[in-house]
C-alpha atoms as a PDB file:
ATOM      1  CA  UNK A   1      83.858  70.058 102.089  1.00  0.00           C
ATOM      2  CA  UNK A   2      81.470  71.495 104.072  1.00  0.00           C
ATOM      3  CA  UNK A   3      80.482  75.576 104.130  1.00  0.00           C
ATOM      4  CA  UNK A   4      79.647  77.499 107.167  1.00  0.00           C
ATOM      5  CA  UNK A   5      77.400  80.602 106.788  1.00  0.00           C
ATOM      6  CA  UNK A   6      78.218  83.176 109.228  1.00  0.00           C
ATOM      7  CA  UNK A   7      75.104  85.771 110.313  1.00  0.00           C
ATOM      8  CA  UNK A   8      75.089  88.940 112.130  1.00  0.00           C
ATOM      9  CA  UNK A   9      75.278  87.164 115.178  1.00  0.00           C
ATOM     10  CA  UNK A  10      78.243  84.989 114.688  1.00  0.00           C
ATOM     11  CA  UNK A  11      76.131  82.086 114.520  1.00  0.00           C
ATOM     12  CA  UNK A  12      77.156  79.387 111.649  1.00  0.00           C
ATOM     13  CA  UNK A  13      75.147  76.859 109.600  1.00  0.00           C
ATOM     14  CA  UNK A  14      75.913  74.132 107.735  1.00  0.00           C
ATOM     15  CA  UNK A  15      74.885  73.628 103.928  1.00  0.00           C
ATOM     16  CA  UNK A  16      75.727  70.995 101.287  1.00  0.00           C
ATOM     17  CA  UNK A  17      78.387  72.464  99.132  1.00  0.00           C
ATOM     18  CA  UNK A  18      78.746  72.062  95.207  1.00  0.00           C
ATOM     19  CA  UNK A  19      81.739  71.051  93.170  1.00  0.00           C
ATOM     20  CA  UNK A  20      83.462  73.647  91.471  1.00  0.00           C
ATOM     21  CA  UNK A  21      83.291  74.632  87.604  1.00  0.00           C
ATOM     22  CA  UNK A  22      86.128  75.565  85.405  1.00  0.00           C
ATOM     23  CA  UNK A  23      85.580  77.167  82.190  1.00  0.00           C
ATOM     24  CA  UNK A  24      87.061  80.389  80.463  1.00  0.00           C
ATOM     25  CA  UNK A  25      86.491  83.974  80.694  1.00  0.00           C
ATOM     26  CA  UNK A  26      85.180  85.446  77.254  1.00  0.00           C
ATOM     27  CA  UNK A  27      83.412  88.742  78.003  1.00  0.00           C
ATOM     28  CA  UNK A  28      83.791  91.058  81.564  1.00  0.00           C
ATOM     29  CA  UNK A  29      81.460  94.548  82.187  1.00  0.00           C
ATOM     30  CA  UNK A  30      82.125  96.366  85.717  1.00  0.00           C
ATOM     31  CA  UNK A  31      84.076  98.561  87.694  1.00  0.00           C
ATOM     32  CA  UNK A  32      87.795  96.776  86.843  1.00  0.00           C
ATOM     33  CA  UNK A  33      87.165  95.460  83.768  1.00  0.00           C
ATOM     34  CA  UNK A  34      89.929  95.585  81.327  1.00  0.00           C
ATOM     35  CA  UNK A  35      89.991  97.851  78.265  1.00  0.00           C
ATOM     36  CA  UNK A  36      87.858 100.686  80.287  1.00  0.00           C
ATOM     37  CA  UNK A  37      86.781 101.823  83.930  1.00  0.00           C
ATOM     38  CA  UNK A  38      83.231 102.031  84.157  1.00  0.00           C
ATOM     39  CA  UNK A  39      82.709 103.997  87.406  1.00  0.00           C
ATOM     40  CA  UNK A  40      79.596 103.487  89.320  1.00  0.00           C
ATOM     41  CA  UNK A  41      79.003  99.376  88.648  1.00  0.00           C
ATOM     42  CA  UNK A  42      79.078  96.806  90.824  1.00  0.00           C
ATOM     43  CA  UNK A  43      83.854  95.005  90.725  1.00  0.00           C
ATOM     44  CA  UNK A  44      81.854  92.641  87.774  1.00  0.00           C
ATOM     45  CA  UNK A  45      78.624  93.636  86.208  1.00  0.00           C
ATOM     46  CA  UNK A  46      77.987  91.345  84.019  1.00  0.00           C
ATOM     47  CA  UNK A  47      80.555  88.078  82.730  1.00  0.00           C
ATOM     48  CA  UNK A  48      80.176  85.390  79.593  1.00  0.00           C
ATOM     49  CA  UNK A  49      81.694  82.213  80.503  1.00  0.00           C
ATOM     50  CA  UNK A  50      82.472  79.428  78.206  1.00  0.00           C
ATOM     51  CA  UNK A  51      82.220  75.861  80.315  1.00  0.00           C
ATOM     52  CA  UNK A  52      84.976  73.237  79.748  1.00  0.00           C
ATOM     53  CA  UNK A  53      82.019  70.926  77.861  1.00  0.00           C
ATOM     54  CA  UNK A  54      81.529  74.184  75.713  1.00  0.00           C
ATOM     55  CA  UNK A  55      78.212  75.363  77.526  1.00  0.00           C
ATOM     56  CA  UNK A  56      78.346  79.143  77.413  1.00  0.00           C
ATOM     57  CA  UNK A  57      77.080  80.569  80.891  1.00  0.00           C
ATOM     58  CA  UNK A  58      75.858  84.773  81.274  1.00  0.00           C
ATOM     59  CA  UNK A  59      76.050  85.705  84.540  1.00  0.00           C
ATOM     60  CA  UNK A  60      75.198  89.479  85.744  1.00  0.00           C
ATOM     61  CA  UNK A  61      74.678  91.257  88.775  1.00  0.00           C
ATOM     62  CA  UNK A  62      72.031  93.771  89.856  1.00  0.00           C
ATOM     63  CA  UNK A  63      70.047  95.148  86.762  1.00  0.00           C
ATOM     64  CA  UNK A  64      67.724  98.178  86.126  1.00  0.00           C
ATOM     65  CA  UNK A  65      64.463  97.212  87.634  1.00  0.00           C
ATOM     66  CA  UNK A  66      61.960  96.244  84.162  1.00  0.00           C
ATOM     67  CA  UNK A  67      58.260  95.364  84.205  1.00  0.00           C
ATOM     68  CA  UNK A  68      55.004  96.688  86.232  1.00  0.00           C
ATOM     69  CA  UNK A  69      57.343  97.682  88.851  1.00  0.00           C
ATOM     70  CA  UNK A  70      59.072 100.460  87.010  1.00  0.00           C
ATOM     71  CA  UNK A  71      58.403 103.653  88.205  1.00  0.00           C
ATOM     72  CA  UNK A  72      59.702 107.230  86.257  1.00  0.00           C
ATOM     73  CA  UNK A  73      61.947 109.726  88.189  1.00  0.00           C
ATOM     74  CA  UNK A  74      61.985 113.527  86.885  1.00  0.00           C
ATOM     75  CA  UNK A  75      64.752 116.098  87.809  1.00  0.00           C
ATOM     76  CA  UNK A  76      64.065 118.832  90.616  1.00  0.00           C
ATOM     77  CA  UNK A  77      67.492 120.609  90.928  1.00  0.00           C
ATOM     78  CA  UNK A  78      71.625 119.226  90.920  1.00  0.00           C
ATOM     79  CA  UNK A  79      72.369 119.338  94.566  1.00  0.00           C
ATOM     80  CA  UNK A  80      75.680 121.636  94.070  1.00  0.00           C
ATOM     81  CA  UNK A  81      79.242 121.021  95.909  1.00  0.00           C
ATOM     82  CA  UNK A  82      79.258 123.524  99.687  1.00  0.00           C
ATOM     83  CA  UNK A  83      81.867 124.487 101.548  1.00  0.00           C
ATOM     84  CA  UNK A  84      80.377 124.328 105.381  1.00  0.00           C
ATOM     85  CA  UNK A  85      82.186 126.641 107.768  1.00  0.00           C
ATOM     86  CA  UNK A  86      82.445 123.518 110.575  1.00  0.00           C
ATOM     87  CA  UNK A  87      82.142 119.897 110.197  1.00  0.00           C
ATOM     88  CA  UNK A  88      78.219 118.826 109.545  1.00  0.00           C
ATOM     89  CA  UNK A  89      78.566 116.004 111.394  1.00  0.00           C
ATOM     90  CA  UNK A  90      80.080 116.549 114.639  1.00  0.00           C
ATOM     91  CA  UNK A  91      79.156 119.805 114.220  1.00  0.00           C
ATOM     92  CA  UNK A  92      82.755 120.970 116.382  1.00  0.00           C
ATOM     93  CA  UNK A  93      83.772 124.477 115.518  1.00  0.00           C
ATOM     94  CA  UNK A  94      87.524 123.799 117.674  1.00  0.00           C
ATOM     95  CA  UNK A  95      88.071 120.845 114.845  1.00  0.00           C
ATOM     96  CA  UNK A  96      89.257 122.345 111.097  1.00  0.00           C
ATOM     97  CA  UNK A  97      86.842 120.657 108.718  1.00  0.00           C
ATOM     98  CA  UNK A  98      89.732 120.485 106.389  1.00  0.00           C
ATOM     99  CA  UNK A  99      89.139 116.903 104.330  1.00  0.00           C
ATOM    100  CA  UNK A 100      87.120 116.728 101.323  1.00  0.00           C
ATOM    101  CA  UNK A 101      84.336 114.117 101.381  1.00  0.00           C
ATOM    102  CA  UNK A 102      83.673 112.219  98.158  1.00  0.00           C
ATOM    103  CA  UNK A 103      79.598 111.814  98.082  1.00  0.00           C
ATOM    104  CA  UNK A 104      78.565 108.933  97.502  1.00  0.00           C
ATOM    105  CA  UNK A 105      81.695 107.161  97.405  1.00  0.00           C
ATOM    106  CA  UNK A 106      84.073 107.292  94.461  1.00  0.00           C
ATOM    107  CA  UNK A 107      83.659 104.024  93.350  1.00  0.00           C
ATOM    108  CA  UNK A 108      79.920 105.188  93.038  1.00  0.00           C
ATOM    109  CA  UNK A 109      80.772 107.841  90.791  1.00  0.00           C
ATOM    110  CA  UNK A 110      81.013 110.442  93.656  1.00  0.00           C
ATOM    111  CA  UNK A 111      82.916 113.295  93.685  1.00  0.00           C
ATOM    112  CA  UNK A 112      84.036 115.667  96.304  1.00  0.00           C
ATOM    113  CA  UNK A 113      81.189 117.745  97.469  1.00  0.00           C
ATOM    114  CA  UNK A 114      81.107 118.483 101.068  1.00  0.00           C
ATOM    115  CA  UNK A 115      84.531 119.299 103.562  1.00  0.00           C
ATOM    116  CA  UNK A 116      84.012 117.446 106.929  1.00  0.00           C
ATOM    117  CA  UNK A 117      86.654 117.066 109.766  1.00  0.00           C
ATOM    118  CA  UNK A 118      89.225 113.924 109.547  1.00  0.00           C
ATOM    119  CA  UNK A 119      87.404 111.929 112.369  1.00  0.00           C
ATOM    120  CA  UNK A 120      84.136 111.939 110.916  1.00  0.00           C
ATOM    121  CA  UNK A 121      85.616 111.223 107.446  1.00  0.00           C
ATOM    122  CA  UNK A 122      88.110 108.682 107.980  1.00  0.00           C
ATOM    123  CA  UNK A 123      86.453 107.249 111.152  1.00  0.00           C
ATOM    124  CA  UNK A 124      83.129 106.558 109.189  1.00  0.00           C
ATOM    125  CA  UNK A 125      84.635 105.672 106.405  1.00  0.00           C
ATOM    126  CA  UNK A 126      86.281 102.860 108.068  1.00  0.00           C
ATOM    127  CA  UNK A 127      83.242 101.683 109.577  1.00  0.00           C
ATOM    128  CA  UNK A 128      80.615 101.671 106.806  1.00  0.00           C
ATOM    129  CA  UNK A 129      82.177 102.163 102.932  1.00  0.00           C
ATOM    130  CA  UNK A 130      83.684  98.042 103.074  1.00  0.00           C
ATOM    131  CA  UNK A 131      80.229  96.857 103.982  1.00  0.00           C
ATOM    132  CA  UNK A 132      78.375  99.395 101.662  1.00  0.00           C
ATOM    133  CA  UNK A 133      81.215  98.195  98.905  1.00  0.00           C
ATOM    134  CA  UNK A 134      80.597  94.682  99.381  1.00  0.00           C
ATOM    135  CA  UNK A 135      76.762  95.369  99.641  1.00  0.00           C
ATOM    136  CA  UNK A 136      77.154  97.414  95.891  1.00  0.00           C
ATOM    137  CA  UNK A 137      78.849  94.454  94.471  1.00  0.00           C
ATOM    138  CA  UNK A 138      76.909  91.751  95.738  1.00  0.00           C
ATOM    139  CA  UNK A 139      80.344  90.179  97.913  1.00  0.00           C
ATOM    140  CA  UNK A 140      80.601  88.079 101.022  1.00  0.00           C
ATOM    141  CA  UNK A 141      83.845  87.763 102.617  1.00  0.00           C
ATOM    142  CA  UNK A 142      84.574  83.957 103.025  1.00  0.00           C
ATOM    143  CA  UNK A 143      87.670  81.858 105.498  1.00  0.00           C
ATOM    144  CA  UNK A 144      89.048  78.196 105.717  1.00  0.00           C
ATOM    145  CA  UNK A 145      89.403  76.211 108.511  1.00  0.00           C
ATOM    146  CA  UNK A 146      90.347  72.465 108.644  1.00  0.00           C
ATOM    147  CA  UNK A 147      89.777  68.972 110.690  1.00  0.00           C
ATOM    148  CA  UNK A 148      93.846  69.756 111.323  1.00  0.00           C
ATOM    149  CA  UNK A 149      93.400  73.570 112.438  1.00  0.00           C
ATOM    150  CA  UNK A 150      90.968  75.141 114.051  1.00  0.00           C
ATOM    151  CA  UNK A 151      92.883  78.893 112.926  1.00  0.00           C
ATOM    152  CA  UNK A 152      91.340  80.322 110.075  1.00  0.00           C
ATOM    153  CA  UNK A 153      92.862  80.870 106.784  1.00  0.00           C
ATOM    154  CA  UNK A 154      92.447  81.831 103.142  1.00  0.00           C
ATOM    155  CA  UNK A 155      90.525  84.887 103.520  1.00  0.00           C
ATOM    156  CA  UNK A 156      88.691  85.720 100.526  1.00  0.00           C
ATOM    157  CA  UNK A 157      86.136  88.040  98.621  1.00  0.00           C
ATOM    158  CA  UNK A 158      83.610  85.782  96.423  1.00  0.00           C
ATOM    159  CA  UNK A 159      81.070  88.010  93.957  1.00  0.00           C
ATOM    160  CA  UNK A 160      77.846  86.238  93.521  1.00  0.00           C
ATOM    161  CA  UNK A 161      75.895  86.798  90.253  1.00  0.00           C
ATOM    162  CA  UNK A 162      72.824  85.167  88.876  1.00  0.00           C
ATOM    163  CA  UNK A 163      72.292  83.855  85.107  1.00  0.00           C
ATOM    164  CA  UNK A 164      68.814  83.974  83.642  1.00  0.00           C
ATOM    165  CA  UNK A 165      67.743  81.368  84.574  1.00  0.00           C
ATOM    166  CA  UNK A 166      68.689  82.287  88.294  1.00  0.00           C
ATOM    167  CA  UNK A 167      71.489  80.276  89.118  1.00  0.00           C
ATOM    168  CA  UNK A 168      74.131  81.914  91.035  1.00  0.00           C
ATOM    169  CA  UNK A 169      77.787  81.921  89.587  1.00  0.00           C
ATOM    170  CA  UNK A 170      80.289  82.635  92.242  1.00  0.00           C
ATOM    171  CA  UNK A 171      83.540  84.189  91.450  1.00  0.00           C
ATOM    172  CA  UNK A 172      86.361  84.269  93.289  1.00  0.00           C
ATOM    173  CA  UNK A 173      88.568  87.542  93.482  1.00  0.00           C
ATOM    174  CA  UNK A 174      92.569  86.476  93.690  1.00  0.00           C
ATOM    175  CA  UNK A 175      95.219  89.050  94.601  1.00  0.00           C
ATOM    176  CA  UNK A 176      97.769  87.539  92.563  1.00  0.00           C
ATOM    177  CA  UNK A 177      97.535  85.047  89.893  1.00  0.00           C
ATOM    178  CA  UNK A 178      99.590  83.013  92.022  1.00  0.00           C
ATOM    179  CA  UNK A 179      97.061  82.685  94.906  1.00  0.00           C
ATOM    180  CA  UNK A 180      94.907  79.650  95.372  1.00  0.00           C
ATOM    181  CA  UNK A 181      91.440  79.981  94.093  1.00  0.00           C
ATOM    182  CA  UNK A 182      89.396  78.943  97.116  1.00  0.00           C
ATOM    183  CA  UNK A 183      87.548  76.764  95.503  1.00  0.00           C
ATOM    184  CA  UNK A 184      90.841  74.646  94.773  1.00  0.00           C
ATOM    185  CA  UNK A 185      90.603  74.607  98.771  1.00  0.00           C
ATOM    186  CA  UNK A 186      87.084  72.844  99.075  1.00  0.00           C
ATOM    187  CA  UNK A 187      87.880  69.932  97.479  1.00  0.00           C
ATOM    188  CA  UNK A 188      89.828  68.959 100.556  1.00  0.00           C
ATOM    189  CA  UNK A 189      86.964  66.998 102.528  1.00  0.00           C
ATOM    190  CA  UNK A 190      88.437  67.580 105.623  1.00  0.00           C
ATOM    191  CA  UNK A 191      87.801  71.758 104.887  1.00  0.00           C
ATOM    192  CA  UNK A 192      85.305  74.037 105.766  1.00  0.00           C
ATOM    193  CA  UNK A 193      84.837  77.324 104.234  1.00  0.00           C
ATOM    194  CA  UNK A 194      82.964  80.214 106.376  1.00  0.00           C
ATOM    195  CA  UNK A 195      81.455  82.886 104.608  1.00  0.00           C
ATOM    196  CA  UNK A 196      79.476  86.299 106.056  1.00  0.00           C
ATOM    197  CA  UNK A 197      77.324  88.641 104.428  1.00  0.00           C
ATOM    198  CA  UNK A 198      77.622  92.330 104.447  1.00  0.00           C
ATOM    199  CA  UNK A 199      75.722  93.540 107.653  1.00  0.00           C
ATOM    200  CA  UNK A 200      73.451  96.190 107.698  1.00  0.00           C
ATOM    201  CA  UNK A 201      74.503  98.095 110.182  1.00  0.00           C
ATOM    202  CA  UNK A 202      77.577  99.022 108.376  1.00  0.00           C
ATOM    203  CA  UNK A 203      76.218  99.396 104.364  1.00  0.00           C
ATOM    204  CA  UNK A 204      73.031 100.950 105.616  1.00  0.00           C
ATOM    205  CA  UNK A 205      75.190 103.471 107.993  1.00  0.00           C
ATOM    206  CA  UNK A 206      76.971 104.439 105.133  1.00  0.00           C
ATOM    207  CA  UNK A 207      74.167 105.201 102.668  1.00  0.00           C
ATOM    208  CA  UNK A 208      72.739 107.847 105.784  1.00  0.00           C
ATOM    209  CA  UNK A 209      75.959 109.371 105.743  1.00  0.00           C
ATOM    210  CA  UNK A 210      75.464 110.253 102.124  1.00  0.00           C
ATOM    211  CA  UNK A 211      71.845 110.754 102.528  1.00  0.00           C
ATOM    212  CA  UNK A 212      72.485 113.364 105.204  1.00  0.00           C
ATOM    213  CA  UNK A 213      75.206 115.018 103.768  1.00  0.00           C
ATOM    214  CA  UNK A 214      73.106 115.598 100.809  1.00  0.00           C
ATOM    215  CA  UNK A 215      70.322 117.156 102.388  1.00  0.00           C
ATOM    216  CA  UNK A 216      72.694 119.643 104.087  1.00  0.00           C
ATOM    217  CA  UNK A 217      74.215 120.703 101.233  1.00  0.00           C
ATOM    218  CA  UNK A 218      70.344 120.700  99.690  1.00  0.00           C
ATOM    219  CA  UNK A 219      69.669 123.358 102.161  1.00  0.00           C
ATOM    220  CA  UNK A 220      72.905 125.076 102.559  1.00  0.00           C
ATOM    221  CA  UNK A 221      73.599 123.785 106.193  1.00  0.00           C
ATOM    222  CA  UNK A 222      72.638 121.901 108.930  1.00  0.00           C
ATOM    223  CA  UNK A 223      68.607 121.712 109.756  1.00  0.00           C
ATOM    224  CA  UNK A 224      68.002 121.052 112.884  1.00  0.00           C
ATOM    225  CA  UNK A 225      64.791 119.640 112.383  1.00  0.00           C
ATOM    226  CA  UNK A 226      64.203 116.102 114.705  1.00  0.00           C
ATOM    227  CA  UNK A 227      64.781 113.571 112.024  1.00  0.00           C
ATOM    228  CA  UNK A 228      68.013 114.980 110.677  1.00  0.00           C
ATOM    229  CA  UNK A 229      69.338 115.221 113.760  1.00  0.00           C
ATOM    230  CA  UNK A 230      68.539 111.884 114.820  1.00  0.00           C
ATOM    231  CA  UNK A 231      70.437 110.644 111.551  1.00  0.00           C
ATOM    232  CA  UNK A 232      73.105 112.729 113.145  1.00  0.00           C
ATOM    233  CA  UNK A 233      73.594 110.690 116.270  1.00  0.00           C
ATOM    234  CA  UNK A 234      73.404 107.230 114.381  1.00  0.00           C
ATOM    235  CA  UNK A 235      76.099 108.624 112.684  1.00  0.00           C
ATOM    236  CA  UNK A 236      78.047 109.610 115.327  1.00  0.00           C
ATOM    237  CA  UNK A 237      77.402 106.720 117.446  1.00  0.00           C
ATOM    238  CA  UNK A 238      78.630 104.953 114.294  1.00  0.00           C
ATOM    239  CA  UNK A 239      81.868 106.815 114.115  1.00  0.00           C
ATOM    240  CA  UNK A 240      82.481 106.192 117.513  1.00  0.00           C
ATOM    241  CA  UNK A 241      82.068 102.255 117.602  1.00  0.00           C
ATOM    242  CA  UNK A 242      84.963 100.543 118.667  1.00  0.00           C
ATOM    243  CA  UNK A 243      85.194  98.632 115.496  1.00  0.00           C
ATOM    244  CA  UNK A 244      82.763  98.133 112.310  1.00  0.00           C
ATOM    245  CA  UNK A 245      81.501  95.436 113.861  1.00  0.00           C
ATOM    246  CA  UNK A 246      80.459  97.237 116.647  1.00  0.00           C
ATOM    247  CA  UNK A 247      78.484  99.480 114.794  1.00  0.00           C
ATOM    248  CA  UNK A 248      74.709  99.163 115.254  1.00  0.00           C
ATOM    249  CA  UNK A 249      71.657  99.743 112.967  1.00  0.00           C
ATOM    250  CA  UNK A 250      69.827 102.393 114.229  1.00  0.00           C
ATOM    251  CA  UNK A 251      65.924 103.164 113.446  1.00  0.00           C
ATOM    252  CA  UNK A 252      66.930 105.970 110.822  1.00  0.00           C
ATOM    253  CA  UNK A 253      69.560 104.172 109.128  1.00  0.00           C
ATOM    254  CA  UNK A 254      67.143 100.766 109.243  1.00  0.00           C
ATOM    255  CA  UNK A 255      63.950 103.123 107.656  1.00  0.00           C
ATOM    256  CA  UNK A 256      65.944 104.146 104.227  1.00  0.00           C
ATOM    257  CA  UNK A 257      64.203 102.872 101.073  1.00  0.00           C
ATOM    258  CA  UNK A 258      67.189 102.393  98.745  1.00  0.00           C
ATOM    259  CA  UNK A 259      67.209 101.322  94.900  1.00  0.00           C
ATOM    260  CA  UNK A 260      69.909 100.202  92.817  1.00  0.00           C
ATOM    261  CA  UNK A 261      69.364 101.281  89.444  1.00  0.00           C
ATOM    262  CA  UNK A 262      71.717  99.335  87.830  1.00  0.00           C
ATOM    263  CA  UNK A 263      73.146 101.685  85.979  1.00  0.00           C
ATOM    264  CA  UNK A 264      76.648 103.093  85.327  1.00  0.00           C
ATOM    265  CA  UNK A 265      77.367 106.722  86.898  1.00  0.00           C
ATOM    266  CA  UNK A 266      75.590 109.117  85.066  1.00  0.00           C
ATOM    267  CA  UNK A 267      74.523 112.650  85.551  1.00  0.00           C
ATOM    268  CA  UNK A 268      75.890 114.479  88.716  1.00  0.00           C
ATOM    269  CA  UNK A 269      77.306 113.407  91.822  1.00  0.00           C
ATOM    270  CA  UNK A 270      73.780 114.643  94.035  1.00  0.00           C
ATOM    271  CA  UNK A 271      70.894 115.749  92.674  1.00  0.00           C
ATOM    272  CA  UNK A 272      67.304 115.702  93.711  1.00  0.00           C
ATOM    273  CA  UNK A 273      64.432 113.735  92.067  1.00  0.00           C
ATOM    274  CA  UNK A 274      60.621 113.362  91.922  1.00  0.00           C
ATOM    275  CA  UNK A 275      58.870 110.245  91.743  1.00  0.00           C
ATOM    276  CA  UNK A 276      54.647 111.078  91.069  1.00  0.00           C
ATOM    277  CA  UNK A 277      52.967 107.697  91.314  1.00  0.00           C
ATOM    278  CA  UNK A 278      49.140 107.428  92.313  1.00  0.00           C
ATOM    279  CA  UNK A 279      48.763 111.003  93.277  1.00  0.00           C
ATOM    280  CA  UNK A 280      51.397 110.897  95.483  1.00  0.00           C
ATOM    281  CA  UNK A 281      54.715 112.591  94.945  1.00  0.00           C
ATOM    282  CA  UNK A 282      58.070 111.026  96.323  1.00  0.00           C
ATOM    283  CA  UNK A 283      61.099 112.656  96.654  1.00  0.00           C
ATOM    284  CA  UNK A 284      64.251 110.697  95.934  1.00  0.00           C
ATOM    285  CA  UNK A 285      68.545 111.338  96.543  1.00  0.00           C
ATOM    286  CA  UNK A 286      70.494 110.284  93.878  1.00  0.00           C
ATOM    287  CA  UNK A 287      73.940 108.958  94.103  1.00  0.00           C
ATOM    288  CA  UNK A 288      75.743 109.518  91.089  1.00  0.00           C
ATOM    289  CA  UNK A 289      72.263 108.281  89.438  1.00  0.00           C
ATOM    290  CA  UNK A 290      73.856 104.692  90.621  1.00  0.00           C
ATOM    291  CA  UNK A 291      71.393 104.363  93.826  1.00  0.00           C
ATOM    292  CA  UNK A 292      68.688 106.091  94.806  1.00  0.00           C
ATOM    293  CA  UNK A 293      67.776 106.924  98.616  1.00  0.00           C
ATOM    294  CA  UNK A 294      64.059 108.299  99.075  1.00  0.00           C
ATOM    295  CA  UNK A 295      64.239 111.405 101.037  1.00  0.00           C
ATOM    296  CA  UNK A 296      64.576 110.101 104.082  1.00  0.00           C
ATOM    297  CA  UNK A 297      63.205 113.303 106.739  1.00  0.00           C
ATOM    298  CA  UNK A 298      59.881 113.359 107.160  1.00  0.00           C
ATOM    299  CA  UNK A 299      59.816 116.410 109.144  1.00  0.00           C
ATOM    300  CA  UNK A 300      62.153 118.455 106.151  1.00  0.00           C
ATOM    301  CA  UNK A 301      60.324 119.231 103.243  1.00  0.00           C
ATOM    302  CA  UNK A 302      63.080 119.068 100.165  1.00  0.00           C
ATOM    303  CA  UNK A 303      61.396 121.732  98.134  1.00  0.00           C
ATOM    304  CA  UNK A 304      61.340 124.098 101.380  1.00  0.00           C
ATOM    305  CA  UNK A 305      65.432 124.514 100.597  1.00  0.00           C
ATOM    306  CA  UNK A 306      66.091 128.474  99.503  1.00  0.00           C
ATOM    307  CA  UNK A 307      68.281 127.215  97.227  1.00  0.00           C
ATOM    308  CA  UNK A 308      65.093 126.541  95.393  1.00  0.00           C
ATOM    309  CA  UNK A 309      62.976 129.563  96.594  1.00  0.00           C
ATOM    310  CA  UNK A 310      66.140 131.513  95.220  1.00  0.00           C
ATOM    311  CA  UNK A 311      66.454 130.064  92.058  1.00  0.00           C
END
């Protein structure tokens, strides 16, 4: 066997491949595990295997951050669900804002808080939430070709996961327990297996989307203040890429510090946090209390909203 790594610019690599390892499934946490949905975790959290020789493996995915790097978050306000009068994004006032827009994602542990107009929902949508998905869950998207066939074949989704000891575990998602595990595939010498990661552009596209759709709900509308608007265009420029893959990473986008916290959803869908470390406050968005997006306009002071002033 031999495994190709695709990049962001199509290039592909070869790298020695390892033999696959059977063993049995004794304990699953995430998003689809049986006996209970827990909404906000990565497809597979954390998994206990038991190897064929009897070694029991723990692998898990992205954990709450522990150690000197910990840093304490306090509550400012719940960013509440708005009704906007026109679509925030495109801003059009001839389009009927008339779909509901989960934020973040449901599989995030949003729920619907803003309406925006069907392009900008379902065009978006399209273009960022697989990446930003894939990103969540720690996923690259892998394909077969062989010595025989240059077409491509066996598309997959593979999780990867890290034991203690950080050794990665990779598991392969099947659509039907009939399907061929692709790593039955790679013991065929004369197969390669190609595999890309999630790109940027797209899972980093997505996360403004929320970002911004957050802060105008923070402030009861659109601000047109320079760096929100510039999030603006990425987004639009996103929605209007011919394709996800055409979709480019733009300097607003590219600039969000982002945290996974590791963490199940919990608390509401938006709400606005503090950060005070070394004299220095930080404001933070947080999704669902899943992922956390520092505030991200430099030129928009959060606790300038008179939603606060009112309250």
């Amino acid at each position: 066997m031999r495994v190709g790594v695709t990049s962001d610019n199509g290039g592909v690599t070869d790298q020695p491949a390892q033999p696959p390892y059977r063993g049995q499934i004794r304990q699953v946490i995430g998003r689809q595990a049986k006996g209970g949905k827990r909404t906000g975790l990565p497809k597979i959290h954390e998994i206990d295997l038991e190897h064929a020789d009897g070694k029991l493996i723990s692998a898990r995915g992205h954990q709450p951050p522990t150690g000197e790097g910990v840093r304490t978050a306090t509550g400012v306000c719940v960013i509440e669900r708005g009704q906007f009068p026109y679509c925030p994004i495109c801003l059009r006032e001839d389009v009927p804002a008339d779909t509901m827009e989960h934020v973040p994602p449901t599989a995030f542990g949003g729920t619907v808080m803003a309406n925006t107009c069907a392009d900008c929902n379902n065009r978006l949508g399209s273009r960022t939430e697989a990446a930003l998905q894939d990103w969540y869950d720690d996923a690259i998207r892998a394909h077969f070709t062989s010595d025989a066939s240059p077409e491509p074949f066996g598309h997959d989704r593979i999780l990867l996961l890290k034991t203690d000891s950080d050794e990665v575990v990779l598991l392969a998602e099947k659509s039907s327990p009939e399907a061929a595990s692709p790593f039955d595939r790679v013991k065929d010498p004369n197969v390669a297996i190609h595999y890309t990661i999630p790109r940027p552009a797209e899972y980093m596209t997505g996360l403004l989307k929320s970002a911004y759709l957050a802060a105008c709900l923070h402030f009861g509308g659109v601000v047109h203040s320079h760096s929100v608007m510039a999030a603006r265009d990425e987004l639009l420029q996103a929605r209007d890429a011919k394709s996800r893959r055409h979709v480019q990473l733009g300097p607003v986008a590219e600039g969000l510090r982002v945290h996974r916290t590791g963490l199940a959803a919990n608390g509401p869908s938006l709400a606005l946090l503090r950060c005070d470390h070394d004299g220095t406050s930080t404001y933070l968005i947080s999704l669902a209390g899943t992922i956390l997006v520092e505030w991200p306009f430099a030129d928009l002071d959060p606790m300038l909203s008179p939603r606060l002033r009112a309250a």
